[in-house]
C-alpha atoms as a PDB file:
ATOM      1  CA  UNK A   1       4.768  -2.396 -24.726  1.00  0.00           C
ATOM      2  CA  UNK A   2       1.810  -0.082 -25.017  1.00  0.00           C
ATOM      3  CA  UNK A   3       0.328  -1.620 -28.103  1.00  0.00           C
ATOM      4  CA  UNK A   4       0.021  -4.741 -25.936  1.00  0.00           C
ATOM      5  CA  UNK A   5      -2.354  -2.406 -23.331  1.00  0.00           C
ATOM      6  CA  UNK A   6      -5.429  -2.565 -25.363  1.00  0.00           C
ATOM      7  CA  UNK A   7      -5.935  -6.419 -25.731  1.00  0.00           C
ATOM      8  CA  UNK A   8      -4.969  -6.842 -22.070  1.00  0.00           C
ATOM      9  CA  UNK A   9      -7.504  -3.967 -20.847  1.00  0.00           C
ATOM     10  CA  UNK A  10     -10.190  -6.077 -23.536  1.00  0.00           C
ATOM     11  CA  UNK A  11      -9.582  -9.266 -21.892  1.00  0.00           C
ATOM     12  CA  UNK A  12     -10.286  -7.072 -18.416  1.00  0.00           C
ATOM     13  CA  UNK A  13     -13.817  -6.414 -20.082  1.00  0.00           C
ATOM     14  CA  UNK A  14     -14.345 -10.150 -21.282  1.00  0.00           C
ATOM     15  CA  UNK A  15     -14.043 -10.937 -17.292  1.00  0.00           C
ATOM     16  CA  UNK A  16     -16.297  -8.181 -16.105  1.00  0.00           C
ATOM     17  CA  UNK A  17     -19.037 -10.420 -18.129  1.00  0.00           C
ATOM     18  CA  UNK A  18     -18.106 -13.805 -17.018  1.00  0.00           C
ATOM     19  CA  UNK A  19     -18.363 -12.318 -13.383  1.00  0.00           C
ATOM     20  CA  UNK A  20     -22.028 -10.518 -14.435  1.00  0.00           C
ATOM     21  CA  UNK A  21     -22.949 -14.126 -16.039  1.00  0.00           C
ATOM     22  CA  UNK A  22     -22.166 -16.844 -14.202  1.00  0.00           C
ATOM     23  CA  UNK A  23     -23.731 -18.369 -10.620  1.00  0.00           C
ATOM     24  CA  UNK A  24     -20.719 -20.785  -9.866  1.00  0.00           C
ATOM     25  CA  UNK A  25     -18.917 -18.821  -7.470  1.00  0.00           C
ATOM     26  CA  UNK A  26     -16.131 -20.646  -7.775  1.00  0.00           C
ATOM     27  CA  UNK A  27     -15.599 -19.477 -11.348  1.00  0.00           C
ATOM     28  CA  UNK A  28     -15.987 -15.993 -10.375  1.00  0.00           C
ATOM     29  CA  UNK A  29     -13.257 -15.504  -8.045  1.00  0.00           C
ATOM     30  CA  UNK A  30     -11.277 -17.513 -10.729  1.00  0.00           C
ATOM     31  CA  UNK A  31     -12.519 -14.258 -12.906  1.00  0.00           C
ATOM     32  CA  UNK A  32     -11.223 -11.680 -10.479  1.00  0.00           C
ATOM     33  CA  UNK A  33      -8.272 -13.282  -9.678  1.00  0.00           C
ATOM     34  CA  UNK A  34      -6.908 -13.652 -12.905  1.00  0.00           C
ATOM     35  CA  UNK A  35      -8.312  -9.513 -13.117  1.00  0.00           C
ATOM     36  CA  UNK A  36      -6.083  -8.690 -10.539  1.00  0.00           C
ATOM     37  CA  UNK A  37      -3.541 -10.627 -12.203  1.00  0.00           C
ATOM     38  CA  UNK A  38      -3.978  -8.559 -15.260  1.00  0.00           C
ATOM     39  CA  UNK A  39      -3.709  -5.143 -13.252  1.00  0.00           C
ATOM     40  CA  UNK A  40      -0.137  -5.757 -12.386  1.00  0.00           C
ATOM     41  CA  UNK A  41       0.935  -6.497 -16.227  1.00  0.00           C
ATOM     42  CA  UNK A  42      -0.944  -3.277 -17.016  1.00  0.00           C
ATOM     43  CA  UNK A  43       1.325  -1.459 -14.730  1.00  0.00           C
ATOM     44  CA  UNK A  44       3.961  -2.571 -16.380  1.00  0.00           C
ATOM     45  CA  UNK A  45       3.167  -1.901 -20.177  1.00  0.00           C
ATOM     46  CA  UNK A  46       1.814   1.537 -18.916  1.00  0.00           C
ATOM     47  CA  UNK A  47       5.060   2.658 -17.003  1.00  0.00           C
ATOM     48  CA  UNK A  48       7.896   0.661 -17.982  1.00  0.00           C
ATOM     49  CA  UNK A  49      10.239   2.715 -16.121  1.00  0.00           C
ATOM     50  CA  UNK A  50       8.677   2.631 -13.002  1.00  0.00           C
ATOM     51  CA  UNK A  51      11.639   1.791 -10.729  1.00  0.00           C
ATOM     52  CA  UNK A  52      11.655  -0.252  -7.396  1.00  0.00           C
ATOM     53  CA  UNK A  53       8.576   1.579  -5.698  1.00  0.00           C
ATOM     54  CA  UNK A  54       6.509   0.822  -9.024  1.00  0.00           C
ATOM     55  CA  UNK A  55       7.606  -3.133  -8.636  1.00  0.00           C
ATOM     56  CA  UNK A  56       6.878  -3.335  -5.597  1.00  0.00           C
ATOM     57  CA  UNK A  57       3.184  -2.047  -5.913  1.00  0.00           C
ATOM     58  CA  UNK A  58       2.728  -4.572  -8.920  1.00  0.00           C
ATOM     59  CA  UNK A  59       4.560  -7.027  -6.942  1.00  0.00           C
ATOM     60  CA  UNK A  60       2.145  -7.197  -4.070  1.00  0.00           C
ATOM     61  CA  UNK A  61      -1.487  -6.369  -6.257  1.00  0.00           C
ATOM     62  CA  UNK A  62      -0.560  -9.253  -8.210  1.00  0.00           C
ATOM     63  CA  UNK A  63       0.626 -11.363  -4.574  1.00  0.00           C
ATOM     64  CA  UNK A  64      -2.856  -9.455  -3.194  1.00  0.00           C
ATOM     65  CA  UNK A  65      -5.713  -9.904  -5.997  1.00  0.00           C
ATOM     66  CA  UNK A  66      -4.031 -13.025  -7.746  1.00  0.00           C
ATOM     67  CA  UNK A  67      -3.479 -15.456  -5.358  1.00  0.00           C
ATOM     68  CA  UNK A  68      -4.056 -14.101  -1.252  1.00  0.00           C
ATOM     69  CA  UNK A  69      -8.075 -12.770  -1.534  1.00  0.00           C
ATOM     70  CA  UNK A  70      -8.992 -15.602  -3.909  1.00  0.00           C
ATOM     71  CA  UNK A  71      -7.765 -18.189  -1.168  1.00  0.00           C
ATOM     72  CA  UNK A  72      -9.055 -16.302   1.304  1.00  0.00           C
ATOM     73  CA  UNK A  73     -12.635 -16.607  -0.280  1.00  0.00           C
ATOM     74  CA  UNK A  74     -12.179 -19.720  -1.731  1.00  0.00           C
ATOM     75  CA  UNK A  75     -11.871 -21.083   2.366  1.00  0.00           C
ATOM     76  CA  UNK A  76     -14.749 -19.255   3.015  1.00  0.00           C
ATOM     77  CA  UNK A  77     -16.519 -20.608   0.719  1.00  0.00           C
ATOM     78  CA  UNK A  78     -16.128 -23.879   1.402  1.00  0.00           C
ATOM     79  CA  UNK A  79     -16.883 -22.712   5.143  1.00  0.00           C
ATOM     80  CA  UNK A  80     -20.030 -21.443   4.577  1.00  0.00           C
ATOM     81  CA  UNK A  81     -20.491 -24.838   2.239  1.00  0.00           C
ATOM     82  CA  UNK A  82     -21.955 -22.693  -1.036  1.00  0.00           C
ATOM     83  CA  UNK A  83     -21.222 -22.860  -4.727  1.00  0.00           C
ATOM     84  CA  UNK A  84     -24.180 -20.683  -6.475  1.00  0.00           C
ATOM     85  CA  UNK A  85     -25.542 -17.703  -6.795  1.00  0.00           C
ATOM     86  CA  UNK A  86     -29.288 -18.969  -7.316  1.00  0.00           C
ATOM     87  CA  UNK A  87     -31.485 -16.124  -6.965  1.00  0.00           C
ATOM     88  CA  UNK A  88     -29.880 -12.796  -7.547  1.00  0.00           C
ATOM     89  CA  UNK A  89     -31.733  -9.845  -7.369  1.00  0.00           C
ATOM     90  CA  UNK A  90     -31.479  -9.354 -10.949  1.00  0.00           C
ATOM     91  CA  UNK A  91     -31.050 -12.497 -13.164  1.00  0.00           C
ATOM     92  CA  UNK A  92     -27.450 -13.255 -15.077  1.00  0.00           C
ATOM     93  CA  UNK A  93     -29.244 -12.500 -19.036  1.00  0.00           C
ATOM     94  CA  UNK A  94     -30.407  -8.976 -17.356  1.00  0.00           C
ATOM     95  CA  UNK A  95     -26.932  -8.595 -15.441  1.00  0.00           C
ATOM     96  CA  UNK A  96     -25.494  -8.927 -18.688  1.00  0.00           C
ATOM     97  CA  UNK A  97     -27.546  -6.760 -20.621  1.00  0.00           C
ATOM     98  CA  UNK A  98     -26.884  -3.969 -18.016  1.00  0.00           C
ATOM     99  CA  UNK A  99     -23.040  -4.383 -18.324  1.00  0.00           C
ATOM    100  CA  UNK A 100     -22.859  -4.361 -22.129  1.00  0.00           C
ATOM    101  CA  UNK A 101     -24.850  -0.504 -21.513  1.00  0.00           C
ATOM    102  CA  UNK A 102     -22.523   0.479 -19.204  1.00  0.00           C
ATOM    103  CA  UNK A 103     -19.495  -0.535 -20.811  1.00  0.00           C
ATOM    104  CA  UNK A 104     -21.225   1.122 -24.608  1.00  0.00           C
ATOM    105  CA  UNK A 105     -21.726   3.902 -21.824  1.00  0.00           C
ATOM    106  CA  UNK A 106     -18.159   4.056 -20.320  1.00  0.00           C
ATOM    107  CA  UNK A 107     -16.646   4.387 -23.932  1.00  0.00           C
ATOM    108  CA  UNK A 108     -19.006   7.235 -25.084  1.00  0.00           C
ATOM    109  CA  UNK A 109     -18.611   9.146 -21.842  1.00  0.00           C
ATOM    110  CA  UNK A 110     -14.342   9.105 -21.928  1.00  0.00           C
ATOM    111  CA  UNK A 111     -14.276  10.863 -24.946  1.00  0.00           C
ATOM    112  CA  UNK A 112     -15.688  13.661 -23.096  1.00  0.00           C
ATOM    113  CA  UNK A 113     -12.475  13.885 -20.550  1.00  0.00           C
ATOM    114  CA  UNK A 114      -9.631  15.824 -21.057  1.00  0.00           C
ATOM    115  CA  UNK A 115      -7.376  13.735 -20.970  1.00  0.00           C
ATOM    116  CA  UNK A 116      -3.617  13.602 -21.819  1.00  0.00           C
ATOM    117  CA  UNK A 117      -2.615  12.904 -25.342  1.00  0.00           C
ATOM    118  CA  UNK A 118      -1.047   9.696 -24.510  1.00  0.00           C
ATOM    119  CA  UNK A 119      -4.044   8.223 -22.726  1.00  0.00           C
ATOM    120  CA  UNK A 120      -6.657   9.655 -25.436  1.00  0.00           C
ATOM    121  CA  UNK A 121      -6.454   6.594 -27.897  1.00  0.00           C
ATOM    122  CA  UNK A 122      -6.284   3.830 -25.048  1.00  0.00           C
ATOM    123  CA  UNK A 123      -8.902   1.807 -23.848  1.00  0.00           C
ATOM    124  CA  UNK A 124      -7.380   2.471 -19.928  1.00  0.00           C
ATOM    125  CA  UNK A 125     -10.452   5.400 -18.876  1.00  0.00           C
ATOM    126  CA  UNK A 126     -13.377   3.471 -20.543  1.00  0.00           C
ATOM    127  CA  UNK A 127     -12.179   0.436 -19.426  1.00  0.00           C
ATOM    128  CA  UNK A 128     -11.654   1.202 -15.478  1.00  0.00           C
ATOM    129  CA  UNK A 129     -15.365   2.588 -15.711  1.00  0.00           C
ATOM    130  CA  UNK A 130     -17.060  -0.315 -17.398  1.00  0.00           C
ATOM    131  CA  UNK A 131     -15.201  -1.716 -14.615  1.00  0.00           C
ATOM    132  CA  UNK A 132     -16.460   0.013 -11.819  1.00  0.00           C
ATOM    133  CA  UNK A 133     -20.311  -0.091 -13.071  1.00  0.00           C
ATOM    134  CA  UNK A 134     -19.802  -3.922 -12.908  1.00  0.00           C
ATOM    135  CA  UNK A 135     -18.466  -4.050  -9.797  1.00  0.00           C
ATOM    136  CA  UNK A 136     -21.451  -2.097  -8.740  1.00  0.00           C
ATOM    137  CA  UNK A 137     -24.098  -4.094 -10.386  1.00  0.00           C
ATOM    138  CA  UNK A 138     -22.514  -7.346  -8.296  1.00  0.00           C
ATOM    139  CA  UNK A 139     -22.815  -4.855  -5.203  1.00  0.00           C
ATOM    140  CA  UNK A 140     -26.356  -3.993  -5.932  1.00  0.00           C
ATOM    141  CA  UNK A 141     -27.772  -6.858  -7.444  1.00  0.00           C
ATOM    142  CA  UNK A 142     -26.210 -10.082  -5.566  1.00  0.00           C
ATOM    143  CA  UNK A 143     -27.620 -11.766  -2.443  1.00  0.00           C
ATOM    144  CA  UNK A 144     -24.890 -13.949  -1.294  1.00  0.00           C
ATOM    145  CA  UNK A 145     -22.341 -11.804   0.976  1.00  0.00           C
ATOM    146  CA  UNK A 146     -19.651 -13.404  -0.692  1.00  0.00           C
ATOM    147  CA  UNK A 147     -20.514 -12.357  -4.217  1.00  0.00           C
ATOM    148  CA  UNK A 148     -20.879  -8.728  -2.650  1.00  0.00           C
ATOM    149  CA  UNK A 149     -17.612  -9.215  -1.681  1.00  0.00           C
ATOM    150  CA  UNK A 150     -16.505 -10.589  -5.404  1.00  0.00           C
ATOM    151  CA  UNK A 151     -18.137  -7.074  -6.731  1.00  0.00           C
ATOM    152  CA  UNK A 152     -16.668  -5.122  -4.405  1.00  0.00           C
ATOM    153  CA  UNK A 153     -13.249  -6.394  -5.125  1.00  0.00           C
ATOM    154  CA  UNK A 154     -14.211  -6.054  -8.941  1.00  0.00           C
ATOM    155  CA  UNK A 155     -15.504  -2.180  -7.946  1.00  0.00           C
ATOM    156  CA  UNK A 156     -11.811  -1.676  -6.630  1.00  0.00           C
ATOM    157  CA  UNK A 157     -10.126  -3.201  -9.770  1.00  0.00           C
ATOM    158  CA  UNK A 158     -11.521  -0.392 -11.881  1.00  0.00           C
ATOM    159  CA  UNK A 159     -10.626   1.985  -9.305  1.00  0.00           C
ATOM    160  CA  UNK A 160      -6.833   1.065  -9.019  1.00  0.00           C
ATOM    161  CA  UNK A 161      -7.297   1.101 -13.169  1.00  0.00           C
ATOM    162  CA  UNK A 162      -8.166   4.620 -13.290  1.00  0.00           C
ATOM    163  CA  UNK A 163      -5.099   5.530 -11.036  1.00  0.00           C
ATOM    164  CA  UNK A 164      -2.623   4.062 -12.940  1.00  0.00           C
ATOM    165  CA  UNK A 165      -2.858   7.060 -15.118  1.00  0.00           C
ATOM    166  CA  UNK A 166      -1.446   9.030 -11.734  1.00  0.00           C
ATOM    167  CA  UNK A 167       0.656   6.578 -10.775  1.00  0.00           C
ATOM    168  CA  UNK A 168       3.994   8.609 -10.951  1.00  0.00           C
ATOM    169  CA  UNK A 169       1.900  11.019  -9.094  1.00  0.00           C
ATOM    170  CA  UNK A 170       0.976   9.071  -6.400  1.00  0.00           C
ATOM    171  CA  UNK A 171       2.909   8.303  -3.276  1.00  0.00           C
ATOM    172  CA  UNK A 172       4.025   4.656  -2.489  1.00  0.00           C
ATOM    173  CA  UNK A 173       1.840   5.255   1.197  1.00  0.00           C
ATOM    174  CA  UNK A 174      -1.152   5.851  -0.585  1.00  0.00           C
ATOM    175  CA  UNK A 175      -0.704   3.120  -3.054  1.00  0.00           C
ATOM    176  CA  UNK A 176       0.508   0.665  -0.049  1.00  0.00           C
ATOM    177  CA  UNK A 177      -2.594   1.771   2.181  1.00  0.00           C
ATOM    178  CA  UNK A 178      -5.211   0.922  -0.697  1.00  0.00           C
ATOM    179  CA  UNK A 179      -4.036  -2.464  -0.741  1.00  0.00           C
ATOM    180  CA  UNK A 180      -4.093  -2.452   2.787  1.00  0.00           C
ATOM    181  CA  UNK A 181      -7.421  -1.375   3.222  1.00  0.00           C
ATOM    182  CA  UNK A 182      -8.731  -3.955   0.309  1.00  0.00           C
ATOM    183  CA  UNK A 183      -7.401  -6.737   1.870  1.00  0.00           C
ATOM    184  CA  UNK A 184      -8.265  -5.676   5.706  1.00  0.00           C
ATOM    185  CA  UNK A 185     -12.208  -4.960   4.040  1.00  0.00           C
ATOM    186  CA  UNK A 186     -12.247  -8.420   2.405  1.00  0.00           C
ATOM    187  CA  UNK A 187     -11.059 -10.284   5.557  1.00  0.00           C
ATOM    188  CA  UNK A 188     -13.335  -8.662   7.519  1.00  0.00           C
ATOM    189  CA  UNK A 189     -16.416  -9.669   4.566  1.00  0.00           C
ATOM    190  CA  UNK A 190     -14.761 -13.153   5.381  1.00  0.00           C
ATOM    191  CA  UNK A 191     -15.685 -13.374   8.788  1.00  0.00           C
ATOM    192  CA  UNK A 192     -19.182 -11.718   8.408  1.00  0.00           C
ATOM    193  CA  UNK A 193     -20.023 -14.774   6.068  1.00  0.00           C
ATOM    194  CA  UNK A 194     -19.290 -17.218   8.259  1.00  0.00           C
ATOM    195  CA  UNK A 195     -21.005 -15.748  10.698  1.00  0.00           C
ATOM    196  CA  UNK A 196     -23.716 -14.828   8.414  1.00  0.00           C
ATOM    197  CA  UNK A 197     -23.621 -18.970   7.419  1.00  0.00           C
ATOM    198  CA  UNK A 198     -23.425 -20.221  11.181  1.00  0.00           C
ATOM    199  CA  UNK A 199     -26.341 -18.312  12.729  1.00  0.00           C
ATOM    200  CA  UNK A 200     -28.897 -18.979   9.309  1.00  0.00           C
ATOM    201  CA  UNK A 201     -27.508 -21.674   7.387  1.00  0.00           C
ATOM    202  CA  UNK A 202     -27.271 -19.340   4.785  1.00  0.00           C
ATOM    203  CA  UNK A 203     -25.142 -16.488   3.306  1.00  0.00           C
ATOM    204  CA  UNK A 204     -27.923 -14.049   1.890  1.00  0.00           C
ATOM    205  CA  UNK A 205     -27.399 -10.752   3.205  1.00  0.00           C
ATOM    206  CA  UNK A 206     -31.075 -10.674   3.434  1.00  0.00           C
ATOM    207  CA  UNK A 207     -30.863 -12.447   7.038  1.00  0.00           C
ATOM    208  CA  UNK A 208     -28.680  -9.475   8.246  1.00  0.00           C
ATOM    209  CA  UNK A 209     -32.359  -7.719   8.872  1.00  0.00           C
ATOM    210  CA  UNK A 210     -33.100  -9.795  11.382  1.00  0.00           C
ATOM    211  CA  UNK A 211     -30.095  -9.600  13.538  1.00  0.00           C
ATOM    212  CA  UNK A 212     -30.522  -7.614  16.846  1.00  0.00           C
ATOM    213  CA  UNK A 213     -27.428  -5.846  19.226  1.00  0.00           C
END
Protein backbone atom coordinates (compact mmCIF):
# COMPACT_ATOMS: atom_id res chain seq x y z
CA UNK A 1 0.00 0.00 0.00
CA UNK A 2 3.02 2.23 0.28
CA UNK A 3 3.36 3.01 -3.37
CA UNK A 4 -0.11 4.55 -2.97
CA UNK A 5 1.62 7.07 -0.05
CA UNK A 6 3.22 9.39 -2.44
CA UNK A 7 0.17 10.51 -4.61
CA UNK A 8 -1.93 10.76 -1.44
CA UNK A 9 0.86 12.93 0.49
CA UNK A 10 0.91 15.07 -3.29
CA UNK A 11 -2.69 15.61 -3.21
CA UNK A 12 -1.94 16.85 0.70
CA UNK A 13 0.36 19.54 -1.08
CA UNK A 14 -2.24 20.42 -3.93
CA UNK A 15 -4.59 21.46 -0.76
CA UNK A 16 -1.97 23.37 1.14
CA UNK A 17 -2.28 25.78 -2.13
CA UNK A 18 -5.94 25.90 -2.55
CA UNK A 19 -6.00 26.92 1.25
CA UNK A 20 -2.91 29.68 0.51
CA UNK A 21 -5.13 30.78 -2.70
CA UNK A 22 -8.44 31.13 -2.20
CA UNK A 23 -10.70 33.94 -0.06
CA UNK A 24 -14.01 31.82 0.03
CA UNK A 25 -13.80 30.45 3.33
CA UNK A 26 -16.11 28.11 2.73
CA UNK A 27 -13.85 26.33 0.24
CA UNK A 28 -11.10 26.30 2.61
CA UNK A 29 -12.42 24.33 5.35
CA UNK A 30 -13.72 22.09 2.44
CA UNK A 31 -9.66 21.97 1.82
CA UNK A 32 -8.77 20.96 5.34
CA UNK A 33 -11.38 18.75 5.83
CA UNK A 34 -10.85 16.60 3.09
CA UNK A 35 -6.74 17.04 4.55
CA UNK A 36 -7.72 15.55 7.56
CA UNK A 37 -9.53 13.06 5.68
CA UNK A 38 -6.40 12.17 3.88
CA UNK A 39 -4.31 11.83 7.24
CA UNK A 40 -6.27 8.87 8.35
CA UNK A 41 -5.73 6.88 4.85
CA UNK A 42 -2.05 7.78 5.31
CA UNK A 43 -2.07 5.97 8.53
CA UNK A 44 -3.19 3.24 7.05
CA UNK A 45 -0.87 2.73 3.91
CA UNK A 46 2.03 3.69 6.34
CA UNK A 47 1.26 1.00 9.09
CA UNK A 48 -0.96 -1.55 7.83
CA UNK A 49 -0.62 -3.60 10.81
CA UNK A 50 -1.45 -1.21 13.21
CA UNK A 51 -3.97 -3.15 15.33
CA UNK A 52 -7.06 -1.79 17.30
CA UNK A 53 -5.20 1.23 19.07
CA UNK A 54 -3.92 2.34 15.46
CA UNK A 55 -7.83 2.20 14.19
CA UNK A 56 -8.98 3.82 16.61
CA UNK A 57 -6.61 6.93 16.27
CA UNK A 58 -7.48 6.97 12.42
CA UNK A 59 -10.95 6.32 13.34
CA UNK A 60 -11.49 9.45 15.34
CA UNK A 61 -8.80 12.05 13.17
CA UNK A 62 -10.82 11.17 10.31
CA UNK A 63 -14.44 11.54 12.73
CA UNK A 64 -12.26 14.83 14.19
CA UNK A 65 -10.68 16.77 11.03
CA UNK A 66 -13.21 15.30 8.38
CA UNK A 67 -16.43 15.96 9.44
CA UNK A 68 -16.69 17.44 13.54
CA UNK A 69 -14.20 20.85 13.19
CA UNK A 70 -15.44 21.57 9.67
CA UNK A 71 -19.13 21.74 11.09
CA UNK A 72 -18.08 23.30 13.88
CA UNK A 73 -16.62 26.24 11.72
CA UNK A 74 -18.89 26.00 9.12
CA UNK A 75 -21.78 27.18 12.12
CA UNK A 76 -19.57 29.71 13.01
CA UNK A 77 -19.30 30.96 10.08
CA UNK A 78 -22.53 31.43 9.24
CA UNK A 79 -22.76 33.01 12.90
CA UNK A 80 -20.47 35.54 12.44
CA UNK A 81 -22.35 35.95 8.76
CA UNK A 82 -18.76 35.94 6.63
CA UNK A 83 -17.68 34.20 3.47
CA UNK A 84 -14.20 36.03 2.42
CA UNK A 85 -11.07 36.62 3.26
CA UNK A 86 -10.82 40.22 1.57
CA UNK A 87 -7.82 41.82 2.78
CA UNK A 88 -5.20 39.50 4.08
CA UNK A 89 -2.14 40.70 5.26
CA UNK A 90 -0.38 39.32 2.41
CA UNK A 91 -2.37 38.89 -0.88
CA UNK A 92 -3.37 35.11 -2.26
CA UNK A 93 -0.61 35.48 -5.68
CA UNK A 94 2.14 36.36 -2.81
CA UNK A 95 0.65 33.60 -0.35
CA UNK A 96 1.20 31.37 -3.08
CA UNK A 97 4.47 32.30 -4.13
CA UNK A 98 5.66 31.89 -0.47
CA UNK A 99 4.25 28.29 -0.25
CA UNK A 100 5.71 27.00 -3.52
CA UNK A 101 9.42 28.28 -1.57
CA UNK A 102 8.66 26.59 1.30
CA UNK A 103 7.48 23.48 -0.03
CA UNK A 104 10.94 23.66 -2.89
CA UNK A 105 12.41 24.40 0.72
CA UNK A 106 10.86 21.47 2.74
CA UNK A 107 12.11 18.94 0.01
CA UNK A 108 15.75 20.25 -0.11
CA UNK A 109 16.01 20.45 3.66
CA UNK A 110 14.71 16.44 4.32
CA UNK A 111 17.40 15.15 2.51
CA UNK A 112 19.53 16.46 5.15
CA UNK A 113 17.74 14.16 8.04
CA UNK A 114 18.75 10.97 8.99
CA UNK A 115 16.22 9.29 8.51
CA UNK A 116 15.29 5.55 8.37
CA UNK A 117 15.77 3.72 5.16
CA UNK A 118 12.18 3.13 4.69
CA UNK A 119 11.11 6.74 5.04
CA UNK A 120 14.22 8.11 2.87
CA UNK A 121 12.47 7.80 -0.64
CA UNK A 122 8.90 9.02 0.61
CA UNK A 123 7.47 12.22 0.27
CA UNK A 124 6.04 11.82 4.26
CA UNK A 125 9.11 14.42 5.97
CA UNK A 126 8.98 17.05 3.12
CA UNK A 127 5.55 16.85 2.92
CA UNK A 128 4.50 17.37 6.80
CA UNK A 129 6.92 20.50 6.58
CA UNK A 130 5.59 22.16 3.48
CA UNK A 131 2.71 21.51 5.59
CA UNK A 132 3.49 23.17 8.60
CA UNK A 133 5.07 26.43 6.78
CA UNK A 134 1.53 26.75 5.26
CA UNK A 135 -0.21 26.44 8.14
CA UNK A 136 1.98 29.16 9.43
CA UNK A 137 1.70 31.55 6.61
CA UNK A 138 -2.42 31.31 7.23
CA UNK A 139 -1.39 32.01 11.01
CA UNK A 140 0.73 34.94 10.14
CA UNK A 141 -0.73 36.39 7.26
CA UNK A 142 -4.74 36.11 7.70
CA UNK A 143 -7.00 38.68 9.40
CA UNK A 144 -10.18 36.89 9.89
CA UNK A 145 -9.99 34.75 13.30
CA UNK A 146 -11.54 32.06 11.59
CA UNK A 147 -8.98 31.62 8.84
CA UNK A 148 -6.34 31.71 11.80
CA UNK A 149 -8.14 29.04 13.00
CA UNK A 150 -8.21 27.18 9.33
CA UNK A 151 -4.14 27.63 9.49
CA UNK A 152 -3.81 26.55 12.67
CA UNK A 153 -5.67 23.39 12.07
CA UNK A 154 -3.59 23.10 8.72
CA UNK A 155 -0.22 23.84 11.14
CA UNK A 156 -1.43 20.67 13.17
CA UNK A 157 -2.03 18.48 10.03
CA UNK A 158 1.66 18.61 9.23
CA UNK A 159 2.43 18.06 12.72
CA UNK A 160 0.37 14.78 13.22
CA UNK A 161 2.17 13.99 9.54
CA UNK A 162 5.54 14.07 10.89
CA UNK A 163 4.50 11.69 13.81
CA UNK A 164 3.22 9.10 11.92
CA UNK A 165 6.75 8.09 11.35
CA UNK A 166 6.70 7.38 15.45
CA UNK A 167 3.55 6.17 15.54
CA UNK A 168 4.36 2.60 16.90
CA UNK A 169 6.36 4.63 19.25
CA UNK A 170 3.89 6.67 20.55
CA UNK A 171 1.41 5.92 23.26
CA UNK A 172 -2.40 5.83 22.47
CA UNK A 173 -2.67 8.83 25.57
CA UNK A 174 -0.54 10.99 23.76
CA UNK A 175 -2.07 10.39 20.44
CA UNK A 176 -5.75 10.62 22.15
CA UNK A 177 -4.72 13.96 24.05
CA UNK A 178 -3.53 15.73 20.69
CA UNK A 179 -6.80 15.28 19.31
CA UNK A 180 -8.16 16.37 22.38
CA UNK A 181 -6.39 19.40 22.67
CA UNK A 182 -7.08 20.27 18.72
CA UNK A 183 -10.51 20.03 19.04
CA UNK A 184 -10.83 21.76 22.71
CA UNK A 185 -8.35 24.82 20.89
CA UNK A 186 -10.70 25.06 17.88
CA UNK A 187 -13.92 25.23 19.98
CA UNK A 188 -12.59 27.62 22.03
CA UNK A 189 -11.36 29.84 18.45
CA UNK A 190 -15.21 29.21 17.86
CA UNK A 191 -16.46 31.12 20.57
CA UNK A 192 -13.80 33.95 20.37
CA UNK A 193 -15.28 34.65 16.79
CA UNK A 194 -18.48 35.09 17.71
CA UNK A 195 -17.64 37.12 20.20
CA UNK A 196 -15.12 38.81 18.15
CA UNK A 197 -18.35 39.24 15.41
CA UNK A 198 -20.97 40.41 18.15
CA UNK A 199 -19.03 43.21 19.86
CA UNK A 200 -17.49 44.73 16.12
CA UNK A 201 -19.49 43.40 13.46
CA UNK A 202 -16.52 41.96 12.30
CA UNK A 203 -14.11 38.97 12.69
CA UNK A 204 -10.59 40.68 12.08
CA UNK A 205 -8.41 39.93 14.83
CA UNK A 206 -7.31 43.42 14.41
CA UNK A 207 -10.33 44.62 16.78
CA UNK A 208 -8.89 42.35 19.58
CA UNK A 209 -6.49 45.63 20.28
CA UNK A 210 -9.05 47.47 21.38
CA UNK A 211 -10.65 45.25 23.88
CA UNK A 212 -10.10 46.23 27.60
CA UNK A 213 -10.45 43.68 31.03
Amino acid sequence: MVQYLDPLLIMGLVLNFVALGVSRIRGVINAVAAQGVLLGAMTIMIHPAIGVRGVLLVGSTVVLKGFVIPRLLVHAMREANIQHEVKPVVDYMSSLVLGAVGTGLALVFSYSLPLAEEHRHLLLVPASLATVWAGFLMLTTRKKAIMQVLGYLVLENGIFLFGLLLLEAMPFLVEVGILLDLFTGVFVMGIIVHHISREFASTSTEHLSELRE
